[in-house]
N, C-alpha and C. Protein backbone atom coordinates (compact mmCIF):
# COMPACT_ATOMS: atom_id res chain seq x y z
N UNK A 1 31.15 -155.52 -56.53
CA UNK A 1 32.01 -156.27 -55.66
C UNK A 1 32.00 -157.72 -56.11
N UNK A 2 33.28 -158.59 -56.44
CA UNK A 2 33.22 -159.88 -57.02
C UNK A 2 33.70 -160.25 -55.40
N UNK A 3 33.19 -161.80 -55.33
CA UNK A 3 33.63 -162.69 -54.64
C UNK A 3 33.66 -163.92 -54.52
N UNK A 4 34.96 -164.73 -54.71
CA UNK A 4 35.45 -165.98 -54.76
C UNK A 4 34.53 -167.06 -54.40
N UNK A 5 34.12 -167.66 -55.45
CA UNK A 5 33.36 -168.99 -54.91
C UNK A 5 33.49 -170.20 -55.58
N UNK A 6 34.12 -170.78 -54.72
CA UNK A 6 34.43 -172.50 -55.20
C UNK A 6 35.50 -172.87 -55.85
N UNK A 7 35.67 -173.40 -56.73
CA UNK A 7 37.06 -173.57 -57.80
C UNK A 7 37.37 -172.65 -58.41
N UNK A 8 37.61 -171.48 -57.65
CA UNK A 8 38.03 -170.49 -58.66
C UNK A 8 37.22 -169.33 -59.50
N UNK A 9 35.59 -170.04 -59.40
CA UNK A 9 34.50 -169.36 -59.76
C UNK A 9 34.25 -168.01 -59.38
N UNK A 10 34.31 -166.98 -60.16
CA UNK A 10 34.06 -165.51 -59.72
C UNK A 10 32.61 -165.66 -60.00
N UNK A 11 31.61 -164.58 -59.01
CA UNK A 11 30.11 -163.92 -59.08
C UNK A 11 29.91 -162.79 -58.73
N UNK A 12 29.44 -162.11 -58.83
CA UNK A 12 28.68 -160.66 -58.36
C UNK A 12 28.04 -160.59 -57.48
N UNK A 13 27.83 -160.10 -57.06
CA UNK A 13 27.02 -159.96 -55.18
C UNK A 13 25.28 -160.35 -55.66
N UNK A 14 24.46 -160.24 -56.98
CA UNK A 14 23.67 -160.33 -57.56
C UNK A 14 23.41 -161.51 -58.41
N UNK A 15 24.74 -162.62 -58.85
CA UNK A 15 24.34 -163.69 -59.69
C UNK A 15 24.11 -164.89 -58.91
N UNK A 16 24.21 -165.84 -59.11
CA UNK A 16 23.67 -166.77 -58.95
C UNK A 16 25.35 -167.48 -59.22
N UNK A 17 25.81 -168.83 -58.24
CA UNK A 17 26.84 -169.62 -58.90
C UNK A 17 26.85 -170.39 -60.23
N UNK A 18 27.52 -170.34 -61.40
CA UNK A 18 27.23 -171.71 -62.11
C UNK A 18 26.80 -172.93 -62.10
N UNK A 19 25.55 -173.23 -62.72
CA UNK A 19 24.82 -174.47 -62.01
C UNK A 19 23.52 -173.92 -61.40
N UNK A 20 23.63 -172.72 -61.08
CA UNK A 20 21.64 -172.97 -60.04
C UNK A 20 21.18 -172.08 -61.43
N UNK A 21 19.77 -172.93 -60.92
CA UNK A 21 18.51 -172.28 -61.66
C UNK A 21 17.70 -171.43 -61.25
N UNK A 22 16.73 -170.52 -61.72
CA UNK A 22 16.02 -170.19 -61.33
C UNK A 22 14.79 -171.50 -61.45
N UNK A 23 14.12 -171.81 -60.52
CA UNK A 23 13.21 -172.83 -60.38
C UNK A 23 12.03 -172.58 -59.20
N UNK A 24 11.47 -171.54 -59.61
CA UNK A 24 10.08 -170.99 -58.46
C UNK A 24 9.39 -171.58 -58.34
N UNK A 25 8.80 -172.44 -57.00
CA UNK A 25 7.60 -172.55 -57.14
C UNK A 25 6.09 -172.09 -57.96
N UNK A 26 4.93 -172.51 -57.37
CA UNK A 26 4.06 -171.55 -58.16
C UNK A 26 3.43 -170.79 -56.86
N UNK A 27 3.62 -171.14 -55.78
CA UNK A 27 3.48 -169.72 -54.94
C UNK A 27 4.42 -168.48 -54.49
N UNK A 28 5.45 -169.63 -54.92
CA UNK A 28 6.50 -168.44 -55.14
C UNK A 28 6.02 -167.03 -56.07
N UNK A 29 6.10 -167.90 -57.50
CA UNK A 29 5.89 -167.45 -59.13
C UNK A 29 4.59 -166.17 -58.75
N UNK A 30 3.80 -166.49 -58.03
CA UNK A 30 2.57 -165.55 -57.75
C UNK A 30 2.64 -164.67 -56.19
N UNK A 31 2.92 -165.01 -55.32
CA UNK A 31 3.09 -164.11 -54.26
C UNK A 31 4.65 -163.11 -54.40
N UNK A 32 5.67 -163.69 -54.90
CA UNK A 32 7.18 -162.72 -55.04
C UNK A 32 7.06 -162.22 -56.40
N UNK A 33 6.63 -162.86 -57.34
CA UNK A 33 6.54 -162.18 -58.59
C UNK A 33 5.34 -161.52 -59.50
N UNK A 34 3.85 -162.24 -59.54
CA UNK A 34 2.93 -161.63 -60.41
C UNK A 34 2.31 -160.61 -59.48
N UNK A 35 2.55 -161.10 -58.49
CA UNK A 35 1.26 -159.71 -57.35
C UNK A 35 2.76 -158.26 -56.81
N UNK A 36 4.01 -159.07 -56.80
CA UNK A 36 4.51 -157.14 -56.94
C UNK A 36 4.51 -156.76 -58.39
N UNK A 37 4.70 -157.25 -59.72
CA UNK A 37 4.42 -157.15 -60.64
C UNK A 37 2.77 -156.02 -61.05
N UNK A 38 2.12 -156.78 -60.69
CA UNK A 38 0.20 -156.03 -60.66
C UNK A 38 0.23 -154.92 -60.06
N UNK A 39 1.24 -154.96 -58.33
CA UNK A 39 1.00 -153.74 -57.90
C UNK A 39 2.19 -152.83 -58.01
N UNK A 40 3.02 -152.53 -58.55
CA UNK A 40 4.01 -151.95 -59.31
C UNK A 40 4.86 -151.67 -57.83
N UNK A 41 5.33 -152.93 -57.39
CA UNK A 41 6.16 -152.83 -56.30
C UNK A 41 7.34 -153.29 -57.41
N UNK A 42 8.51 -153.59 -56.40
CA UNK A 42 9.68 -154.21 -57.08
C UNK A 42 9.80 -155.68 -57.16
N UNK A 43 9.95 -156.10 -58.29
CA UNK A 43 10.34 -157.76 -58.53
C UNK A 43 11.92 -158.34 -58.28
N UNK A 44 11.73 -158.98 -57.49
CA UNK A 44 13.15 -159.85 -57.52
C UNK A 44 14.10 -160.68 -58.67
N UNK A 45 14.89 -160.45 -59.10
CA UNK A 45 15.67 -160.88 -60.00
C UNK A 45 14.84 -160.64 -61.25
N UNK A 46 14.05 -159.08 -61.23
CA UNK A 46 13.25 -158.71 -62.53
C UNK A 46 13.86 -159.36 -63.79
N UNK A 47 15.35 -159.14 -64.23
CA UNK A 47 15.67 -159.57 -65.29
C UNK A 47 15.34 -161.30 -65.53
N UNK A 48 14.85 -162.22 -64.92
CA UNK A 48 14.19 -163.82 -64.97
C UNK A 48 13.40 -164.10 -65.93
N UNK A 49 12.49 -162.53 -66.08
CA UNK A 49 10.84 -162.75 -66.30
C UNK A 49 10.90 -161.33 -67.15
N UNK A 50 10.90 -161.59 -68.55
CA UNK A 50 11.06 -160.90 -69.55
C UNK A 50 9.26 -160.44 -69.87
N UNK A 51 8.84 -158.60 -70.00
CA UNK A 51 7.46 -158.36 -69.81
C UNK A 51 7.70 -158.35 -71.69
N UNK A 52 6.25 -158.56 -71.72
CA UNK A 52 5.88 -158.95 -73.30
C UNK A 52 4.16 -158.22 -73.22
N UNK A 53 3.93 -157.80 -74.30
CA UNK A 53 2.67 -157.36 -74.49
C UNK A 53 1.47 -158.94 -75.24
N UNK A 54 0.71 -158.58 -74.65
CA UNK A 54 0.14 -160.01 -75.31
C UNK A 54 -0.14 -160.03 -76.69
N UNK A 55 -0.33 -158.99 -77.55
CA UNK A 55 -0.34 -159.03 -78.64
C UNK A 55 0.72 -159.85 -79.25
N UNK A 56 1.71 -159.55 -79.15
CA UNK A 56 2.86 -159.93 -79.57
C UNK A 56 3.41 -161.21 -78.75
N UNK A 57 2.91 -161.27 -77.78
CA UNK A 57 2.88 -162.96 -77.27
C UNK A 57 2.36 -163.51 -77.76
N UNK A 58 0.77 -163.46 -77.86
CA UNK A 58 0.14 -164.53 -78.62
C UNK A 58 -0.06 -164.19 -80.48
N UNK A 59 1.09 -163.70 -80.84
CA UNK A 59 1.05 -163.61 -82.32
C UNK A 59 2.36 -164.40 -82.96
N UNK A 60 2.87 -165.01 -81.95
CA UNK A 60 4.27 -165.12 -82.04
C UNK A 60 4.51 -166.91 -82.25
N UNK A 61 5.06 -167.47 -82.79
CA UNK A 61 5.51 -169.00 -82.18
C UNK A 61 6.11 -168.86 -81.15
N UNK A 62 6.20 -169.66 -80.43
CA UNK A 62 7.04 -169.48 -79.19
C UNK A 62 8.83 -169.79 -79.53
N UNK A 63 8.63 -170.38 -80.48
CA UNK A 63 10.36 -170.67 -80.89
C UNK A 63 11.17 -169.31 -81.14
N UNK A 64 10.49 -168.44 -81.43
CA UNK A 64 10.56 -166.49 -81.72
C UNK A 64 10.67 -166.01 -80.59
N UNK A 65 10.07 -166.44 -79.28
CA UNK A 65 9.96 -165.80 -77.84
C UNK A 65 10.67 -165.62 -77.35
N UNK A 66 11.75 -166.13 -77.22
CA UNK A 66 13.09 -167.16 -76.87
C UNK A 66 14.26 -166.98 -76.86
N UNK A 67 15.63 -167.44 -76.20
CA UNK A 67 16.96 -167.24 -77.04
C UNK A 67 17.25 -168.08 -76.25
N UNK A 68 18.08 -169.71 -77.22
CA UNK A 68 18.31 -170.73 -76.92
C UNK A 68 19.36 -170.45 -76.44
N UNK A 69 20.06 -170.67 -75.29
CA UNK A 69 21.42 -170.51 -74.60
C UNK A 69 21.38 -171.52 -73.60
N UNK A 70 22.30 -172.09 -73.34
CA UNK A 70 22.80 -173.18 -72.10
C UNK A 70 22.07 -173.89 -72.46
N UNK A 71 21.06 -174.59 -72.91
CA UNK A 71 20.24 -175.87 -73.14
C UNK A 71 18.95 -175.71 -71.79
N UNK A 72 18.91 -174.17 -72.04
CA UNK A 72 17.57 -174.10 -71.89
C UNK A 72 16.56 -174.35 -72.03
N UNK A 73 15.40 -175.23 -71.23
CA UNK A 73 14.00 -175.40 -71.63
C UNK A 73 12.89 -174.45 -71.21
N UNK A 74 13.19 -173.66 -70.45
CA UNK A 74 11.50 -172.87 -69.63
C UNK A 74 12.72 -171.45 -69.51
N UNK A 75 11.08 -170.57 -69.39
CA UNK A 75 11.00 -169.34 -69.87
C UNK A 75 9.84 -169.09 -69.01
N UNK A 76 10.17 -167.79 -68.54
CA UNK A 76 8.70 -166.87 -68.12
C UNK A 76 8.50 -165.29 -68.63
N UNK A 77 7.39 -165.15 -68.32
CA UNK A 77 7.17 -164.20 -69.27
C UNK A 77 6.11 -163.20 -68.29
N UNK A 78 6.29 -161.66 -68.29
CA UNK A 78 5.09 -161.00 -67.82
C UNK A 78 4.02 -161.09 -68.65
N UNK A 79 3.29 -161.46 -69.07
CA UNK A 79 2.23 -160.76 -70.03
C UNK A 79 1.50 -159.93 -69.49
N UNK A 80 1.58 -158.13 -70.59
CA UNK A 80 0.55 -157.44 -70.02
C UNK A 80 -0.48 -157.56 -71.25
N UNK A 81 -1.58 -157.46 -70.38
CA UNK A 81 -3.11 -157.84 -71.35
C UNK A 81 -3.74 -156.44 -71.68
N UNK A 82 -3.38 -155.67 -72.05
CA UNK A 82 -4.05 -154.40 -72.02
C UNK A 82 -5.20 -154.39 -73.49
N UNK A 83 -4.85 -154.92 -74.52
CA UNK A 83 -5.58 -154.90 -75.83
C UNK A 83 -7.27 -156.01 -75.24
N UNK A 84 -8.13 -155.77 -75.38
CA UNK A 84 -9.57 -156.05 -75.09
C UNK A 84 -9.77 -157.28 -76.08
N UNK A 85 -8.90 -157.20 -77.43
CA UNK A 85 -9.03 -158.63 -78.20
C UNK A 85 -8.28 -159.14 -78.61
N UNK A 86 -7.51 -159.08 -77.73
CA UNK A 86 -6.13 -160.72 -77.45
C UNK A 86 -5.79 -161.07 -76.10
N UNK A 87 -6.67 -160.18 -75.31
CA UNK A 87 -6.36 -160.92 -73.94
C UNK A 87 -7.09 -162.01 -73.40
N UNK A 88 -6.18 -163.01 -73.16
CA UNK A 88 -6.84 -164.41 -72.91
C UNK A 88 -7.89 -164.21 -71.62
N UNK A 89 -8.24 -162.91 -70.49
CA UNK A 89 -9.15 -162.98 -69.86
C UNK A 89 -10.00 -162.51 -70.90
N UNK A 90 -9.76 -161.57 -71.38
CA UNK A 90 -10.95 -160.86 -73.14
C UNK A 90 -12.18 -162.07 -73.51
N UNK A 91 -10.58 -163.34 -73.66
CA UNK A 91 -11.45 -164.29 -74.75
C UNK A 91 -12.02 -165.62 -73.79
N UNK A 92 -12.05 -165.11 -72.75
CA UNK A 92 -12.08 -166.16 -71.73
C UNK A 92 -10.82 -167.25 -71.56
N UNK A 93 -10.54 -167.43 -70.27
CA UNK A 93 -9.20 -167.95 -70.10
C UNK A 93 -8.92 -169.71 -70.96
N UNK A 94 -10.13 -170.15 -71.02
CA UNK A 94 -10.44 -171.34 -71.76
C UNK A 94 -10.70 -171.58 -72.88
N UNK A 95 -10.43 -170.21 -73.52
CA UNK A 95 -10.68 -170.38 -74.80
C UNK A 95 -9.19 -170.64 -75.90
N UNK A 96 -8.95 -171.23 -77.03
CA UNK A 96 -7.88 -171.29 -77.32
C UNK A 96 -7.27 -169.73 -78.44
N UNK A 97 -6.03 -169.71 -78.48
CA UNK A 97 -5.61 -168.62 -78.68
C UNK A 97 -4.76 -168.82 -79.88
N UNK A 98 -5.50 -168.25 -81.20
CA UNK A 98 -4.31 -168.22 -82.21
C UNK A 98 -3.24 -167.27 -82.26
N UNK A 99 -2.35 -168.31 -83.17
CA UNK A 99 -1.19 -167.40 -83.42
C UNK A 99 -0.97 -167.06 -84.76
N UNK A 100 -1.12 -165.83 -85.11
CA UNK A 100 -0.24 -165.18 -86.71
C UNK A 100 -1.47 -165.73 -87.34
N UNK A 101 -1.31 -165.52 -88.48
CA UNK A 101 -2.27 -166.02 -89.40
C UNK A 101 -2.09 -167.91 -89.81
N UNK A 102 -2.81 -168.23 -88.73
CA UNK A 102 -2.48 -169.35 -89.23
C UNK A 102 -1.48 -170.47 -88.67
N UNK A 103 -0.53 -169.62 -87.90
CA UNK A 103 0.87 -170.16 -87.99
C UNK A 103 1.04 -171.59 -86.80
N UNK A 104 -0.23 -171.32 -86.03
CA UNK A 104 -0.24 -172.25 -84.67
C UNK A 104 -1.49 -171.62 -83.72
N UNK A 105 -1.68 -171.84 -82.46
CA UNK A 105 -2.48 -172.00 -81.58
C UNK A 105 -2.20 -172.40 -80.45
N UNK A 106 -2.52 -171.75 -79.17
CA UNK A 106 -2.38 -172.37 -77.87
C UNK A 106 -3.83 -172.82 -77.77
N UNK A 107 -3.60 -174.02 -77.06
CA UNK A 107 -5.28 -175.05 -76.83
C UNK A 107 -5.02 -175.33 -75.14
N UNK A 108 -5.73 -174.57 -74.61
CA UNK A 108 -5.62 -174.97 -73.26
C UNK A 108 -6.29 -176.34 -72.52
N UNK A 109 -5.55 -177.22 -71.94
CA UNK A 109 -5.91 -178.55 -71.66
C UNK A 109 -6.18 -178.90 -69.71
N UNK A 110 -7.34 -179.65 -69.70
CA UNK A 110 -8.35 -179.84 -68.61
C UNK A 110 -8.67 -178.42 -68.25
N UNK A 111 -9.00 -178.28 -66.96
CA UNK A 111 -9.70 -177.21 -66.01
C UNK A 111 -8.23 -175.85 -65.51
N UNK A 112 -8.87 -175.24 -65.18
CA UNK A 112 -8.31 -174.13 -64.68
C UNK A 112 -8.20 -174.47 -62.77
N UNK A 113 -6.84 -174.73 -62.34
CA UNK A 113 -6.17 -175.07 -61.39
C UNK A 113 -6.62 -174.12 -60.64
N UNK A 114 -7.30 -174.30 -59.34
CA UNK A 114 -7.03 -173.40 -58.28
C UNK A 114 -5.39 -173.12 -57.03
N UNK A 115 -5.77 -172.01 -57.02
CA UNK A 115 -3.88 -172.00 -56.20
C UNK A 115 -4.97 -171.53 -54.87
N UNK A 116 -4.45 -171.84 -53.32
CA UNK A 116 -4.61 -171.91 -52.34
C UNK A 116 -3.80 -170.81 -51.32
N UNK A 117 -4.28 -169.87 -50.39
CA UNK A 117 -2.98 -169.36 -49.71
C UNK A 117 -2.66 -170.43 -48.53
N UNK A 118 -2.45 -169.22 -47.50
CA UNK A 118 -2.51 -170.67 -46.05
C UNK A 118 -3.50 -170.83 -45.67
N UNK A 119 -4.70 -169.71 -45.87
CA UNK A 119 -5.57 -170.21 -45.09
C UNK A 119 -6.77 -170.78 -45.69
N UNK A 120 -6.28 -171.21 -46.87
CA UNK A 120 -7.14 -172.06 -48.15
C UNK A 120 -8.16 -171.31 -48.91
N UNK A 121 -7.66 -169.72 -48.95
CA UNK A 121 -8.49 -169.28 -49.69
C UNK A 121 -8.31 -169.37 -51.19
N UNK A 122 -8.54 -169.41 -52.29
CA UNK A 122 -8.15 -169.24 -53.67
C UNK A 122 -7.81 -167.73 -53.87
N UNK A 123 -6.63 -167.76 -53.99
CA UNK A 123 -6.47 -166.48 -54.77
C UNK A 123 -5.69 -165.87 -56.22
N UNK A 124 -5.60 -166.95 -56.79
CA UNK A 124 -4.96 -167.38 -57.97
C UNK A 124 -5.44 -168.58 -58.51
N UNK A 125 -4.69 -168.78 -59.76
CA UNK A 125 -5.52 -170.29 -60.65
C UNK A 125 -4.11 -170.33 -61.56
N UNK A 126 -3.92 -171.40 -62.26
CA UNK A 126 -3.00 -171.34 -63.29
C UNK A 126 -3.91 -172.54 -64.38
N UNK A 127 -3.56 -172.37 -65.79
CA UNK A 127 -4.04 -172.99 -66.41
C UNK A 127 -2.88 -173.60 -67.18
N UNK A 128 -3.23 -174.74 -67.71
CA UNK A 128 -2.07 -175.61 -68.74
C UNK A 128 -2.03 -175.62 -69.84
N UNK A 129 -1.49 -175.02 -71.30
CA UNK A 129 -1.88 -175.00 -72.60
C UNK A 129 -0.82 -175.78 -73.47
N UNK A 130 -1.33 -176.38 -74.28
CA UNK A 130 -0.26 -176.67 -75.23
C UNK A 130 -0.30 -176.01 -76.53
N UNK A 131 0.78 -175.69 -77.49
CA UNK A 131 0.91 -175.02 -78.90
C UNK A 131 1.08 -176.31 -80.02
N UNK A 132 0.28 -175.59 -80.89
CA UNK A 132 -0.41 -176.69 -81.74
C UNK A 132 0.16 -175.76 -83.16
N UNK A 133 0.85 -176.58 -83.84
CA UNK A 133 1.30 -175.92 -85.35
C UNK A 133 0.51 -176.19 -86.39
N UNK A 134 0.40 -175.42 -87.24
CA UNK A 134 -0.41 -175.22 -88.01
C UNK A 134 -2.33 -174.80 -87.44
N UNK A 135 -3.16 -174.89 -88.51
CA UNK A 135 -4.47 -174.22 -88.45
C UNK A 135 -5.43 -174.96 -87.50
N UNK A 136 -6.45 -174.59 -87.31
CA UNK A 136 -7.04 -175.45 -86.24
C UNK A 136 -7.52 -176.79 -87.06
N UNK A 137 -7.89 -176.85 -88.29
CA UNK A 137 -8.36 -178.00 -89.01
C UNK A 137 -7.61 -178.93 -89.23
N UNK A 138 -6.25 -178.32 -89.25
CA UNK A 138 -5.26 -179.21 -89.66
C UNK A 138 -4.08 -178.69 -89.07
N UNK A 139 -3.96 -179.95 -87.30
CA UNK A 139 -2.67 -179.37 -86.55
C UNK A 139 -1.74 -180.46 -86.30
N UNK A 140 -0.92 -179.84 -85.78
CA UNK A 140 0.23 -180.70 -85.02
C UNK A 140 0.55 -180.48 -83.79
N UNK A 141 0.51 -181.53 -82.96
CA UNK A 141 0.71 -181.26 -81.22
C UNK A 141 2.29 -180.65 -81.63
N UNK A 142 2.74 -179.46 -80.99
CA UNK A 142 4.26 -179.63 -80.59
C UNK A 142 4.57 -179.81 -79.04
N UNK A 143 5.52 -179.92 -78.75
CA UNK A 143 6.27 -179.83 -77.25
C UNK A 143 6.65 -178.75 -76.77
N UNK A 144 5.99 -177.44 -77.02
CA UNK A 144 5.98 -176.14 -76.52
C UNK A 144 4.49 -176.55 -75.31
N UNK A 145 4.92 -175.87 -74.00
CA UNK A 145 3.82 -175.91 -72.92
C UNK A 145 3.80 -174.82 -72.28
N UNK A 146 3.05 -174.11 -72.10
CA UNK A 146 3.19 -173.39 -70.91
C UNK A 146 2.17 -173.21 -69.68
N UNK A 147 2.07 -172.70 -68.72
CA UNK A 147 1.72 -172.35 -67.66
C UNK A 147 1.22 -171.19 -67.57
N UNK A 148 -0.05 -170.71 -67.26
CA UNK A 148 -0.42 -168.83 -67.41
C UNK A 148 -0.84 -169.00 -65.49
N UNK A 149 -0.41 -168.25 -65.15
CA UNK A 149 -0.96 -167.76 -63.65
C UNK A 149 -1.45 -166.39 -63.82
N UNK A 150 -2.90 -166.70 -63.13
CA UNK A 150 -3.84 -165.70 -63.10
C UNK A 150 -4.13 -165.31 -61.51
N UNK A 151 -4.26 -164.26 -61.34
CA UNK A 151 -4.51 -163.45 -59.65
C UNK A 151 -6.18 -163.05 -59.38
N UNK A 152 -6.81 -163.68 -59.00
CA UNK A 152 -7.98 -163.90 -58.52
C UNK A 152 -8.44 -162.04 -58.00
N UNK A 153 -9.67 -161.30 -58.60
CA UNK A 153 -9.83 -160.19 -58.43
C UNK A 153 -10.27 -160.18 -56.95
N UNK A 154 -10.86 -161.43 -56.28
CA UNK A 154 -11.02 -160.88 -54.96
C UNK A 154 -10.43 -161.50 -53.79
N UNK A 155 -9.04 -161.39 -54.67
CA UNK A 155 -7.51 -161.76 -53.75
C UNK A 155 -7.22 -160.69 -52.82
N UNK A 156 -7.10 -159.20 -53.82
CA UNK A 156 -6.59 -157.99 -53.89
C UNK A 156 -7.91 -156.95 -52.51
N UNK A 157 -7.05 -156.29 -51.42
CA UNK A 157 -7.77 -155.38 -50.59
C UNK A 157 -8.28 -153.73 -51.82
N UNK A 158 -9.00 -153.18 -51.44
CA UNK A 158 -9.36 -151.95 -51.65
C UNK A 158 -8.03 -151.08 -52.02
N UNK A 159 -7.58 -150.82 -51.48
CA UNK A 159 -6.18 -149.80 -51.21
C UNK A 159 -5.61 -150.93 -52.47
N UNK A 160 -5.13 -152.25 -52.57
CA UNK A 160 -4.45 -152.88 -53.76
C UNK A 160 -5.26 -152.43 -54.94
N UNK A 161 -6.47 -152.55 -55.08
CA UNK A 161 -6.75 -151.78 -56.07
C UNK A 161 -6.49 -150.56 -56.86
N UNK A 162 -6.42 -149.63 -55.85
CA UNK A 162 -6.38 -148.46 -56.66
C UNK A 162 -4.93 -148.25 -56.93
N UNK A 163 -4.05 -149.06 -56.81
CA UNK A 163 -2.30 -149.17 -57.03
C UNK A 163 -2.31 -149.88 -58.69
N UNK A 164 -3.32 -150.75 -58.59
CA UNK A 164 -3.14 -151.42 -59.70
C UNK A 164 -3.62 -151.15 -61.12
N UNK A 165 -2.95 -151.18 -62.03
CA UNK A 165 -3.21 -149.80 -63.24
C UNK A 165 -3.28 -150.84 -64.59
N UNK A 166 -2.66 -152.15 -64.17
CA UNK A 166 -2.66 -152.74 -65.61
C UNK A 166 -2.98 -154.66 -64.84
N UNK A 167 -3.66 -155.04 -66.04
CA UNK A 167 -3.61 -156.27 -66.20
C UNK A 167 -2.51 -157.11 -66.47
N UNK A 168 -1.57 -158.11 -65.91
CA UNK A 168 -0.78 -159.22 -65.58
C UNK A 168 -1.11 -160.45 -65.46
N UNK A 169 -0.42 -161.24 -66.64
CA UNK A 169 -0.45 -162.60 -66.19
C UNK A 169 0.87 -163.03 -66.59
N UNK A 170 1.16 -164.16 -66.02
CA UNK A 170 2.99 -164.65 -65.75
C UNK A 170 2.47 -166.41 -66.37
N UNK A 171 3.00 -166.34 -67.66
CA UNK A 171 3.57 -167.37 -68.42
C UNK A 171 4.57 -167.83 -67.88
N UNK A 172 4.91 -169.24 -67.85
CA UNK A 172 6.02 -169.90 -67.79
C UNK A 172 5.77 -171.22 -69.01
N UNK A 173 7.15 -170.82 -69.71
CA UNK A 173 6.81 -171.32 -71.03
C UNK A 173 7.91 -172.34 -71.23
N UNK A 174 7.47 -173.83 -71.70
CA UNK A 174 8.34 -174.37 -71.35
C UNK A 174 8.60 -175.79 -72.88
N UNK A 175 9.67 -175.64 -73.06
CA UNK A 175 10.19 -176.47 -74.27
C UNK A 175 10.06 -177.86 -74.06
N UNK A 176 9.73 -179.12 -74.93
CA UNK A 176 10.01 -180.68 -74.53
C UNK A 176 11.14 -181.04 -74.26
N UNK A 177 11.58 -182.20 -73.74
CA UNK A 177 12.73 -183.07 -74.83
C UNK A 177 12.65 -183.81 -75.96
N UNK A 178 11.38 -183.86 -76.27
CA UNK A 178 11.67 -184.17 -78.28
C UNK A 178 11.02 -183.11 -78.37
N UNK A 179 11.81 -182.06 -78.54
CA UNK A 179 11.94 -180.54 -79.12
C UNK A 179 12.44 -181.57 -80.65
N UNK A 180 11.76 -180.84 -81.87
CA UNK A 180 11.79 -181.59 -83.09
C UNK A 180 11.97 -180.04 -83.97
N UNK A 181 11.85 -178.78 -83.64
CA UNK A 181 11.88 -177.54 -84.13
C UNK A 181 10.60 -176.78 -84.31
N UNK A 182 9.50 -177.36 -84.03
CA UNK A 182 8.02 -176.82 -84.11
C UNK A 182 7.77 -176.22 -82.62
């Protein structure tokens, strides 16, 4: 079903008008999206948040992740962590994460953020990383950033447990403005 909006603008009962973003909070990003995500409920506007295996996330430049359209800067991403040695809980969430042989590195920068519900419990964290080109001896900061939100194991009731079958974490990955091509 199309219906008329604004100057003439056609949408789908499902898009969005020309002009809005998707722009989630981060309790949004973790209560509507990584926790039905974990517990294999349904995600809202699933197509937003493109699932990626972490292997292939963190083997990747992030300029590869991607498809530049509209003058896009940010990106999110499911990551499922299932491989034991590339998952950033594997290698500890603070630890930094190469890419390809060589090709770059995510270096995660200060502490690991606590997220709050209402009633101030922690039940999530997000951490801040930046991608670094070239080897660890010899790098280059780029203006690739992203965001990893992590779901706190004793967020989740008993009964959420036994629903939950795979490991999730939700990247939001996000480009500079002196984007320079690295």
């Amino acid at each position: 079903m199309e219906a008329e909006h604004g100057q003439g603008a056609m949408m789908s009962s499902g898009q969005l008008p020309v002009g809005f973003r998707f722009m989630p909070t981060d309790k949004e990003l973790i209560t509507h999206y990584l926790m039905n995500k974990v517990f294999d409920r349904p995600v809202p506007a699933a197509e937003a948040i493109q699932d990626i295996d972490a292997t292939q996330f963190y083997s990747t430049h992030p300029k590869n992740l991607v498809t530049f359209s509209c003058g896009e800067r940010e990106w999110f991403f499911f990551i499922h962590e299932d491989n034991e040695n590339c998952s950033p809980s594997a290698q500890g969430r603070r630890n930094i994460r190469v890419v390809g042989n060589g090709v770059g590195f995510w270096k995660p920068n200060g502490s690991e953020n606590p997220i709050h519900n209402e009633d101030g419990n922690v039940y999530a964290s997000k951490i801040f990383l930046t991608y670094f080109s070239g080897s660890l001896r010899k790098a280059k900061k780029t203006h690739w950033k992203m965001v990893e939100y992590h779901l706190h194991s004793d967020s989740h009731t008993e009964e959420e447990y036994q629903v939950q079958r795979r490991e999730w974490v939700l990247g939001r990955l996000k480009r500079g403005n002196a984007y320079n091509g690295l």
